[in-house]
C-alpha atoms as a PDB file:
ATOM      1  CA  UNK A   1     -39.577 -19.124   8.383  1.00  0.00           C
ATOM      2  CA  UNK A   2     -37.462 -16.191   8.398  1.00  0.00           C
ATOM      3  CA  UNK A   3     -36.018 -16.869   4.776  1.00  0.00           C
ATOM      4  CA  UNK A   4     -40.121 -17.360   3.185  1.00  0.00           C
ATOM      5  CA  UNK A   5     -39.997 -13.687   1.151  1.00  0.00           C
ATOM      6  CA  UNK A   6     -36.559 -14.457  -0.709  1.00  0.00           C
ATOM      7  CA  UNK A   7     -37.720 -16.236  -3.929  1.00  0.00           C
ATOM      8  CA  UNK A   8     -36.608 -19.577  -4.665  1.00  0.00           C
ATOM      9  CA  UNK A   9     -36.202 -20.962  -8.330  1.00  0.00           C
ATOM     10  CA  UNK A  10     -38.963 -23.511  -9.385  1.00  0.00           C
ATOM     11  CA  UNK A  11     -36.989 -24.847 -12.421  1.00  0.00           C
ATOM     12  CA  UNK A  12     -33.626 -24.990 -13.819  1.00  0.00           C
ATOM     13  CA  UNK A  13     -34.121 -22.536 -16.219  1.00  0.00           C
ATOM     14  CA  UNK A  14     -34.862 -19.876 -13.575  1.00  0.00           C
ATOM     15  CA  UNK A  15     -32.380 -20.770 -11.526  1.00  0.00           C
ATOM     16  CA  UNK A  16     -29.874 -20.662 -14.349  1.00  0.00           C
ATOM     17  CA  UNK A  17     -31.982 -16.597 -14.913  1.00  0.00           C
ATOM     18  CA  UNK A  18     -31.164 -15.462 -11.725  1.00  0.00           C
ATOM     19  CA  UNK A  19     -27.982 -16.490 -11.287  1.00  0.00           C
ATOM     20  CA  UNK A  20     -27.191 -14.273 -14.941  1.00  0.00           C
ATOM     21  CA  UNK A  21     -29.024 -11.307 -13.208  1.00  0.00           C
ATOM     22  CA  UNK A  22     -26.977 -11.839  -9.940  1.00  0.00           C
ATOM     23  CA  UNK A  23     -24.057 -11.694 -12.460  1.00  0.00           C
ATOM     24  CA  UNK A  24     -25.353  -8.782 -14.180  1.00  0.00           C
ATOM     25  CA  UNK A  25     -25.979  -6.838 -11.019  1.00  0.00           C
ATOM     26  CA  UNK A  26     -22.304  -7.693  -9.660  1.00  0.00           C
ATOM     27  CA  UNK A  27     -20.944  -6.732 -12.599  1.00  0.00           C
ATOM     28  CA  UNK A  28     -23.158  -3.432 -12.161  1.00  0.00           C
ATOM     29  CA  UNK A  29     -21.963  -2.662  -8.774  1.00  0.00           C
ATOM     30  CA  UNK A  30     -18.008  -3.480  -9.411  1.00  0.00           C
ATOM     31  CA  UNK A  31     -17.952  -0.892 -12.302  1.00  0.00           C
ATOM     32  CA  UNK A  32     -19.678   1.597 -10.186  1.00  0.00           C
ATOM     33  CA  UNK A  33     -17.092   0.958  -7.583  1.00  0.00           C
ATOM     34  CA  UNK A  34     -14.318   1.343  -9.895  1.00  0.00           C
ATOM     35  CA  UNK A  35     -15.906   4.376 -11.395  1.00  0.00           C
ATOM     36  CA  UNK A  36     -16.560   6.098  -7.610  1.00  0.00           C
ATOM     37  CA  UNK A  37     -12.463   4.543  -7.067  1.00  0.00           C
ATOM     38  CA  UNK A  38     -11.412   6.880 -10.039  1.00  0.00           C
ATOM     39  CA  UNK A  39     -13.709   9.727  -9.026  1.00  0.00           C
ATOM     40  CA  UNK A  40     -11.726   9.847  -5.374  1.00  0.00           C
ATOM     41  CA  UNK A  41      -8.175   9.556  -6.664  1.00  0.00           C
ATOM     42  CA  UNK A  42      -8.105  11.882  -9.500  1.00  0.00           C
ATOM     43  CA  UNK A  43     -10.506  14.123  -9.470  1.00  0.00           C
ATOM     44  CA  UNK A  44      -9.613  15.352  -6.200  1.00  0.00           C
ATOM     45  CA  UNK A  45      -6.414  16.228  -6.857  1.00  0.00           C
ATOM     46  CA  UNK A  46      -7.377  19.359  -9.057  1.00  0.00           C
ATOM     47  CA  UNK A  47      -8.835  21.368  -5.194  1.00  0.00           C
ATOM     48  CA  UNK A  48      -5.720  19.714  -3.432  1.00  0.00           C
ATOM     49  CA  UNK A  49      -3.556  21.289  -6.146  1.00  0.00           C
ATOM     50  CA  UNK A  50      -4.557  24.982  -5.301  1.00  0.00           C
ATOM     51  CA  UNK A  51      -4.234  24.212  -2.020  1.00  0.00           C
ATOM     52  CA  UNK A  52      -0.521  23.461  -1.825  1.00  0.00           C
ATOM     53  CA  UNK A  53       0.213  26.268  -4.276  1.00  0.00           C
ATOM     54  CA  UNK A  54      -1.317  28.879  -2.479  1.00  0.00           C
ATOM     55  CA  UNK A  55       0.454  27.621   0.317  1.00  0.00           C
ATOM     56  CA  UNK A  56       3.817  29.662  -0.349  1.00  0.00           C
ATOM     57  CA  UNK A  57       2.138  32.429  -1.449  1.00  0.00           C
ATOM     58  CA  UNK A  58       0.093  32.639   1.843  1.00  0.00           C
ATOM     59  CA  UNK A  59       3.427  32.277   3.544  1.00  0.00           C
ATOM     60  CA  UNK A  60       4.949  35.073   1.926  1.00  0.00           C
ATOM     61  CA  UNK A  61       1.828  37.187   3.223  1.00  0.00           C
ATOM     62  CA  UNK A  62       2.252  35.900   6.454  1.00  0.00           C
ATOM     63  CA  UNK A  63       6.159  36.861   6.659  1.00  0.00           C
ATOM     64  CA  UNK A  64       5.654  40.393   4.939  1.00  0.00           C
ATOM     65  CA  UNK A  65       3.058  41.171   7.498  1.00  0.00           C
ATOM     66  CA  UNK A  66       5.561  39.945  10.404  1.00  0.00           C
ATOM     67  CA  UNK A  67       7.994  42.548   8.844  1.00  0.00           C
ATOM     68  CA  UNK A  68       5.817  45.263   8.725  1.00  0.00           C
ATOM     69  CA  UNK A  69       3.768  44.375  12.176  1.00  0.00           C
ATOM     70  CA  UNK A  70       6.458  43.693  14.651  1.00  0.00           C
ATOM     71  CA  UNK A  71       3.855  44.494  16.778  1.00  0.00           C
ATOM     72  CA  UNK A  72       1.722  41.506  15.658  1.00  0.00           C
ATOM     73  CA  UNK A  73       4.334  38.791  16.710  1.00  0.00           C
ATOM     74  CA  UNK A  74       1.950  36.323  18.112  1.00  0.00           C
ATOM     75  CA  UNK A  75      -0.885  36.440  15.303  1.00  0.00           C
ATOM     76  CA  UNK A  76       1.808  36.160  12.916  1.00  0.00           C
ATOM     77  CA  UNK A  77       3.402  32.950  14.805  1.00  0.00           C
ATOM     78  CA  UNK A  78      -0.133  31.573  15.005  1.00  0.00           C
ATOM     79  CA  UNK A  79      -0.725  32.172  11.111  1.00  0.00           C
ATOM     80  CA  UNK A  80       2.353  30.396  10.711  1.00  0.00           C
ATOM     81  CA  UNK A  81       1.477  27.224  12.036  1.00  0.00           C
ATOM     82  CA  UNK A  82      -2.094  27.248  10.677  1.00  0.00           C
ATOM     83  CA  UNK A  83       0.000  27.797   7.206  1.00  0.00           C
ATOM     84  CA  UNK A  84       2.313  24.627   8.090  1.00  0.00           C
ATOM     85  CA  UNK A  85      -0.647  22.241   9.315  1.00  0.00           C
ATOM     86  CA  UNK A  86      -2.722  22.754   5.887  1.00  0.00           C
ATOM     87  CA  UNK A  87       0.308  22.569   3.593  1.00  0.00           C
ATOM     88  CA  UNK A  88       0.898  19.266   5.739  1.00  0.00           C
ATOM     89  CA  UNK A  89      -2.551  18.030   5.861  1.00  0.00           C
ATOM     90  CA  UNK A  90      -2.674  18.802   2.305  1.00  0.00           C
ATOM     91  CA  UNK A  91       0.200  17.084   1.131  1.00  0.00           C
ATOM     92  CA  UNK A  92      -1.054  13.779   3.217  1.00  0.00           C
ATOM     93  CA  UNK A  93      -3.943  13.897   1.515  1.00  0.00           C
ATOM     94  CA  UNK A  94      -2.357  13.857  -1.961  1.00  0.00           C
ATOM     95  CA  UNK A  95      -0.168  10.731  -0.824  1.00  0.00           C
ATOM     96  CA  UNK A  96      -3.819   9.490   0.055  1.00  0.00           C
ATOM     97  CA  UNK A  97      -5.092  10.298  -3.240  1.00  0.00           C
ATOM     98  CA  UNK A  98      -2.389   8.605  -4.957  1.00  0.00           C
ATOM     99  CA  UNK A  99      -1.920   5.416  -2.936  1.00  0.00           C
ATOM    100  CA  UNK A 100      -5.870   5.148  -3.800  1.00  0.00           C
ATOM    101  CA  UNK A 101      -5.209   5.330  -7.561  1.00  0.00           C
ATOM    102  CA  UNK A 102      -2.324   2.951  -7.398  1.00  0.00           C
ATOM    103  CA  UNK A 103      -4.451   0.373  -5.597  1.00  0.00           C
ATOM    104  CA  UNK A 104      -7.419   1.221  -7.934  1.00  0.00           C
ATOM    105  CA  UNK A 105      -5.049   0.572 -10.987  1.00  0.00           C
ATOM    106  CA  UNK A 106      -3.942  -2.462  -9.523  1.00  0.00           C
ATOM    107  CA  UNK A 107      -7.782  -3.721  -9.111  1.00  0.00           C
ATOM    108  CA  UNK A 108      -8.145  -2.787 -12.641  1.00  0.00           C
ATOM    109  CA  UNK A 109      -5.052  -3.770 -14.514  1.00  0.00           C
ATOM    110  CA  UNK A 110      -4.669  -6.497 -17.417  1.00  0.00           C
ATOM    111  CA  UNK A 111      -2.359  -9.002 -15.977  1.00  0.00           C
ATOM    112  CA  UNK A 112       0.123  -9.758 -18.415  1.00  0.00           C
ATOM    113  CA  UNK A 113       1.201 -13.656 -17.022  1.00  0.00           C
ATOM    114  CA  UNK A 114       4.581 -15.029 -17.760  1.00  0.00           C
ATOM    115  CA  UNK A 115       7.184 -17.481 -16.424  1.00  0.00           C
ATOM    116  CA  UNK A 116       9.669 -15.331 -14.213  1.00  0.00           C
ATOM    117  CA  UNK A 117      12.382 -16.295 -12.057  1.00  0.00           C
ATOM    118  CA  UNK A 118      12.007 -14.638  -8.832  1.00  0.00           C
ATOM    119  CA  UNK A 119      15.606 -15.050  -7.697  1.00  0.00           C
ATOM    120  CA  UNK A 120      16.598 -12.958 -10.696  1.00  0.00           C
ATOM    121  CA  UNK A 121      13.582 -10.260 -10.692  1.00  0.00           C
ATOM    122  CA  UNK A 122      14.870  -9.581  -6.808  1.00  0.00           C
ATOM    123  CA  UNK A 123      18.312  -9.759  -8.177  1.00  0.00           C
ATOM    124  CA  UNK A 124      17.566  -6.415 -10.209  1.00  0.00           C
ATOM    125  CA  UNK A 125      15.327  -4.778  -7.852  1.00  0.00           C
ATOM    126  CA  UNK A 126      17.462  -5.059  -4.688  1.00  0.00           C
ATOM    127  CA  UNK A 127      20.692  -3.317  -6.004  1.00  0.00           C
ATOM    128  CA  UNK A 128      18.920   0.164  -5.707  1.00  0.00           C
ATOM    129  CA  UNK A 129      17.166  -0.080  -2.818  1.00  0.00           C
ATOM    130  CA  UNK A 130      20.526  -1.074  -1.063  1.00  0.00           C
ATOM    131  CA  UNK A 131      22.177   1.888  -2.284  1.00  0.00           C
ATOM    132  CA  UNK A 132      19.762   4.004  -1.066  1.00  0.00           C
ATOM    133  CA  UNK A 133      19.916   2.806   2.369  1.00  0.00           C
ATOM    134  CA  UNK A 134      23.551   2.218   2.697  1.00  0.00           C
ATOM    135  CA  UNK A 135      23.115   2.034   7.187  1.00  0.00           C
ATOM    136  CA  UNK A 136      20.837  -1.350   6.695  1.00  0.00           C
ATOM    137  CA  UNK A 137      22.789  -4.040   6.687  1.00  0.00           C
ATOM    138  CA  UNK A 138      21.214  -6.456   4.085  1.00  0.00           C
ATOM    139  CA  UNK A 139      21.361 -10.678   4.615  1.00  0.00           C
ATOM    140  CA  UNK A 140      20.477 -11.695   1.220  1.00  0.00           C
ATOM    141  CA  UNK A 141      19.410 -15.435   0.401  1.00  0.00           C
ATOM    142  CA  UNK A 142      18.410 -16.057  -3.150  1.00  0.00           C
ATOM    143  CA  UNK A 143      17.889 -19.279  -5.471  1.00  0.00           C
ATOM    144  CA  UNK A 144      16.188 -19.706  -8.643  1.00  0.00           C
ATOM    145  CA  UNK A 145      12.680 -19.936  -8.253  1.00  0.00           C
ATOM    146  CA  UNK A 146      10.162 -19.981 -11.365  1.00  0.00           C
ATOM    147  CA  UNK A 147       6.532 -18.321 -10.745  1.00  0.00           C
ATOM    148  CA  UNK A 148       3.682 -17.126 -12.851  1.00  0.00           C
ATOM    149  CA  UNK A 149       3.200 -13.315 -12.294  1.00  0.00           C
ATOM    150  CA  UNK A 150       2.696  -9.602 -13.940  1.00  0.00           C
ATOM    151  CA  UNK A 151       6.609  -8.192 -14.192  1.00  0.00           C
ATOM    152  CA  UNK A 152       5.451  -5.055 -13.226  1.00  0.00           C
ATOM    153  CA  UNK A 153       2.715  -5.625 -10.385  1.00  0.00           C
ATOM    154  CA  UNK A 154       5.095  -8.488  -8.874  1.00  0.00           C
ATOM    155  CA  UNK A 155       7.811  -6.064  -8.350  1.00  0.00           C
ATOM    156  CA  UNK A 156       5.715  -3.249  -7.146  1.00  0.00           C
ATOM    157  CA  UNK A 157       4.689  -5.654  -4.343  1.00  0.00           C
ATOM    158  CA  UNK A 158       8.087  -6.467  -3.502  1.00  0.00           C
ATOM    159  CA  UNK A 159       8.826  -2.822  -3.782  1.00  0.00           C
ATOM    160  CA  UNK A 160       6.079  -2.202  -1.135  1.00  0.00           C
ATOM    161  CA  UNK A 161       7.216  -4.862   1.285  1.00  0.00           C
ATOM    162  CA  UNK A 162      11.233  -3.818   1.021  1.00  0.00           C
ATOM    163  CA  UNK A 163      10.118  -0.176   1.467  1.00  0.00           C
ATOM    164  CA  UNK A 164       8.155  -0.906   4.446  1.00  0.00           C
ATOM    165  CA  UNK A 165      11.649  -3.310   6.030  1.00  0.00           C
ATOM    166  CA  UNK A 166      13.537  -0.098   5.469  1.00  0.00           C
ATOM    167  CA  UNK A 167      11.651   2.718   6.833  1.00  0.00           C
ATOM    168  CA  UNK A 168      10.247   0.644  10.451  1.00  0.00           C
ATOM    169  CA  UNK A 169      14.141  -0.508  11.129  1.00  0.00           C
ATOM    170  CA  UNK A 170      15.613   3.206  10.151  1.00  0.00           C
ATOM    171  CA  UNK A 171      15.423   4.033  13.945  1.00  0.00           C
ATOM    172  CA  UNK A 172      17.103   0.819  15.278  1.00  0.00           C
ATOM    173  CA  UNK A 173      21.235   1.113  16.650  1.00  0.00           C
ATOM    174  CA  UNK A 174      21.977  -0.971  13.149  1.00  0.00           C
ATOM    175  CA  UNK A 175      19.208  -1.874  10.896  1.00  0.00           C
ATOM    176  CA  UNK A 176      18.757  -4.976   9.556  1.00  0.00           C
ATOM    177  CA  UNK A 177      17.012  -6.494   6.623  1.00  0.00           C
ATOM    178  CA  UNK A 178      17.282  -9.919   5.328  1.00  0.00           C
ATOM    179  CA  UNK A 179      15.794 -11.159   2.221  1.00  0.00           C
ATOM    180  CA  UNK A 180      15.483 -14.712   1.453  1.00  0.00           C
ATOM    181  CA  UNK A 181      13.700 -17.466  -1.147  1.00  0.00           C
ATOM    182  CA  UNK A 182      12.443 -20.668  -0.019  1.00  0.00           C
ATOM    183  CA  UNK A 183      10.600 -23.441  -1.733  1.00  0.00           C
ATOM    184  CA  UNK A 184       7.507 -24.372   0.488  1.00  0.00           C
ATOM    185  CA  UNK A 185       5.314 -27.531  -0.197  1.00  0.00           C
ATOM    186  CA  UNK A 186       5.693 -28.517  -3.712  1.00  0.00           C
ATOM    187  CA  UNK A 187       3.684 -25.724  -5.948  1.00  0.00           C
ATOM    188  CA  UNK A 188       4.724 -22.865  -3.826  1.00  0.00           C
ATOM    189  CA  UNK A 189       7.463 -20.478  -3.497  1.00  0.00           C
ATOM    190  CA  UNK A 190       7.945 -18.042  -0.461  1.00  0.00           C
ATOM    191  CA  UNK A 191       9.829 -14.787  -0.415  1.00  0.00           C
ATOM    192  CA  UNK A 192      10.168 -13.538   3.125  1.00  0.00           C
ATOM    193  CA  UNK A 193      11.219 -10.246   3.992  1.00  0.00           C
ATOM    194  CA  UNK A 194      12.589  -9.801   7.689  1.00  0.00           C
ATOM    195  CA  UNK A 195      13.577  -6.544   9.758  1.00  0.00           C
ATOM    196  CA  UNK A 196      14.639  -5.909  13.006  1.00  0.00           C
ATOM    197  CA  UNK A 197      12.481  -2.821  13.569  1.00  0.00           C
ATOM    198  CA  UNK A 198       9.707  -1.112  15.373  1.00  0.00           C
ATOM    199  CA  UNK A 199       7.662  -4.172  15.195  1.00  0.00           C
ATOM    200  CA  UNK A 200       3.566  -3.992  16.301  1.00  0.00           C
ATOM    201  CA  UNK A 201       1.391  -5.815  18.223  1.00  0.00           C
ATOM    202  CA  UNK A 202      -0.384  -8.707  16.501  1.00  0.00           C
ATOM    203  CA  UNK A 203      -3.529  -7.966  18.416  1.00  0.00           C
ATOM    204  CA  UNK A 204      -4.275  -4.916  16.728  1.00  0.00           C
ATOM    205  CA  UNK A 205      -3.768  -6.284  12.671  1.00  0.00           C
ATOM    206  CA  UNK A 206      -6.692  -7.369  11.981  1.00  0.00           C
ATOM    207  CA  UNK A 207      -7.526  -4.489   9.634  1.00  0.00           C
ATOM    208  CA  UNK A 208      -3.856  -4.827   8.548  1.00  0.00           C
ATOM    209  CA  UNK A 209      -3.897  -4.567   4.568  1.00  0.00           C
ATOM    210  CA  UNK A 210      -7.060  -2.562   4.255  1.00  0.00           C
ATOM    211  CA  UNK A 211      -6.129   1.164   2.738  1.00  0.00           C
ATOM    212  CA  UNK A 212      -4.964   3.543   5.128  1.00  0.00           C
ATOM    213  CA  UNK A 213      -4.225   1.414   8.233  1.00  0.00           C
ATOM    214  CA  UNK A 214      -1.359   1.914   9.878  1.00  0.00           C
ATOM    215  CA  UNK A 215       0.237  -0.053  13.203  1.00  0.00           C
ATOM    216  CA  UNK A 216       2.053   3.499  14.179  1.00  0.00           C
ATOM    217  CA  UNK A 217       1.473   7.060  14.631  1.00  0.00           C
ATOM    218  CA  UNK A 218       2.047   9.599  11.877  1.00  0.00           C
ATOM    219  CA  UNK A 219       4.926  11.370  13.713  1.00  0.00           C
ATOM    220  CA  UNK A 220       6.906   8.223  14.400  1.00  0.00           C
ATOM    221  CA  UNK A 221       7.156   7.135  10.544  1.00  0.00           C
ATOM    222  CA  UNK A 222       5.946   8.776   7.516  1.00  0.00           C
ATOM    223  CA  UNK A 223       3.423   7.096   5.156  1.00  0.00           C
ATOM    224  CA  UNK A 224      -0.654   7.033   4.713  1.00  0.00           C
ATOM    225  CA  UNK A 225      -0.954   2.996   4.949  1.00  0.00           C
ATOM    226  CA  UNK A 226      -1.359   2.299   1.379  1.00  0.00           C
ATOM    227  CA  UNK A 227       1.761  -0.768   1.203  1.00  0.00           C
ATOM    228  CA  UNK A 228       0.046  -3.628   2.273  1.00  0.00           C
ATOM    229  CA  UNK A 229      -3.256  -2.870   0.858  1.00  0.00           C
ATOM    230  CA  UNK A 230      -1.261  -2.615  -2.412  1.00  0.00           C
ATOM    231  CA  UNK A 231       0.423  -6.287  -1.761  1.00  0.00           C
ATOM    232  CA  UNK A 232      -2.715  -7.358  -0.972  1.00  0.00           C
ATOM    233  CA  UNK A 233      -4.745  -6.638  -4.400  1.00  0.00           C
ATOM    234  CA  UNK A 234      -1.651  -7.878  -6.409  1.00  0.00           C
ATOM    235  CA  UNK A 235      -1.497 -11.212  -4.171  1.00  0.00           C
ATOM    236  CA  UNK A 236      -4.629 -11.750  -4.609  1.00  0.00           C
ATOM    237  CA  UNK A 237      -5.201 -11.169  -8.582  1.00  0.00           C
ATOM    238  CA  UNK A 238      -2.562 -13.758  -9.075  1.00  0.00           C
ATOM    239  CA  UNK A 239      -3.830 -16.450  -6.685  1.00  0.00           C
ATOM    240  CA  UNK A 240      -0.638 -15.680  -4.310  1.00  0.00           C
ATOM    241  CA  UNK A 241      -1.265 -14.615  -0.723  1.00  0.00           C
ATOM    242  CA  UNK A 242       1.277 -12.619   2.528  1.00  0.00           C
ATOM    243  CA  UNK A 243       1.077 -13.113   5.771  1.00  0.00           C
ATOM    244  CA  UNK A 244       2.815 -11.231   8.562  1.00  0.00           C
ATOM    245  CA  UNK A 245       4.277 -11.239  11.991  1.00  0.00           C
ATOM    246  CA  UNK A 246       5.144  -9.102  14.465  1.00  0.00           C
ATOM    247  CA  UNK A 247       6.253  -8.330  17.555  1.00  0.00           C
ATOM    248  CA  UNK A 248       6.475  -4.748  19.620  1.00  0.00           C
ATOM    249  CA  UNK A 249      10.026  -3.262  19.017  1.00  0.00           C
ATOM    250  CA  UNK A 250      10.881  -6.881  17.967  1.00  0.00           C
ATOM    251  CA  UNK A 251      10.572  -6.308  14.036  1.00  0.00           C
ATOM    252  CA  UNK A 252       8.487  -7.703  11.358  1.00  0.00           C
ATOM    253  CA  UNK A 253       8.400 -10.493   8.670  1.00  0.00           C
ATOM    254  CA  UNK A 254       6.375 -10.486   5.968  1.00  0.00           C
ATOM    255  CA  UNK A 255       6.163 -13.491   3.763  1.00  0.00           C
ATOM    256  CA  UNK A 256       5.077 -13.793   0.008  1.00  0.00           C
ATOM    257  CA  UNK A 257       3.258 -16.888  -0.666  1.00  0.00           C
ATOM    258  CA  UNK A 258       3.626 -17.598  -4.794  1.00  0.00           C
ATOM    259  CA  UNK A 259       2.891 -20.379  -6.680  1.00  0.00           C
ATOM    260  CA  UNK A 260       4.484 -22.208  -9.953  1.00  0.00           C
ATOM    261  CA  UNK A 261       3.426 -22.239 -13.139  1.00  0.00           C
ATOM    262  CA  UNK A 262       0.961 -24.423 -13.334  1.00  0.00           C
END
């Protein structure tokens, strides 16, 4: 039998053992990942520092060499562009860095609970990002809704999921972003978020919400895929959930799923 060398509990008593040491050991390994988590995101940043500090200087070098080696025009144009891809590369990997702390503090955050009202939290956290974009045009739909969530974390997901409307319908003729509350079956609350932008295929999003995955290509909008994987630790801590749909250069919707207090 192919399951014979995995030992089985005679009594009650050992089963009630090993399920403490299965505790134990995932309690081991989540600390371990948290501690590896903090390691990556903060620690780093010290090397990645130096890096973009030395990057001026370097450039300096390079231009006071072009000044005083006309004759060196295309080493200096090449040492330009090595110059510009590491202070880049750099720089991305510092957004990296931090997105991974953010997510990491989000995994390991006390969640201070209490009774909000979600049309009012949006009601303060939508004024700014509408002045900051003044070409979307915004299609706002609140009501009162009352949920159980983290002030903080809850609007940090929203801030996520209105960043991410914003920046995929920037290149559209007029962009479009509507924001609207809806009571779903009794228990649950659902805000969506709606653009009319870039869109993605749906075939390709199964990895959507991991860290790092992105459905476009660096050099058609800026970011290091660190959003959704954001909304999805938060939904998840507070026994919400998101879901999202898509369609190629037919814009996105994503939906938070919320419920009451119970």
């Amino acid at each position: 039998m192919p399951n014979d060398h995995i030992l089985q509990p005679a009594t009650l008593q050992e089963a009630q053992a090993m399920l403490v040491q299965q505790q134990q050991e995932l309690e081991r390994l989540h600390r371990a990942h948290e501690a590896w988590m903090r390691v990556v995101a903060h620690d780093l940043r010290a090397p990645l520092r130096h890096v973009t500090s030395f990057a001026p200087l370097l450039r300096e070098a390079v231009e006071d060499l072009a000044a005083e080696a006309p004759q060196a025009a295309e080493a200096v144009a090449d040492a330009r562009e090595f110059v510009t891809m590491m202070d880049q590369s750099a720089r991305r990997m510092s957004a990296m860095l931090e997105g991974m702390a953010q997510v990491s503090r989000a995994m390991r955050a006390v969640l201070h609970l209490e009774v909000l009202d979600w049309g009012v939290l949006l009601a303060q956290v939508l004024p700014p990002v509408q002045q900051q974009h003044p070409r979307v045009q915004w299609s706002v739909a609140l009501q009162s809704a009352l949920i159980m969530a983290d002030v903080h974390w809850l609007k940090m997901a929203m801030q996520a999921v209105l960043d991410n409307a914003v920046k995929f319908s920037s290149k559209a003729t007029v962009p479009m972003v509507s924001v609207h509350i809806q009571a779903l079956e009794p228990g649950w609350w659902r805000l969506q978020v709606k653009d009319n932008g870039a869109g993605f295929d749906m075939e390709r999003a199964q990895s959507l919400g991991e860290l790092f995955q992105r459905m476009h290509r660096e050099q058609e909008f800026e970011g290091v895929g660190c959003g959704l994987a954001l909304v999805d630790v938060i939904t998840q801590r507070h026994g919400a959930s998101w879901q999202v749909q898509a369609q190629p250069q037919g814009g996105c919707s994503v939906s938070l799923d919320w419920p009451v207090p119970v």
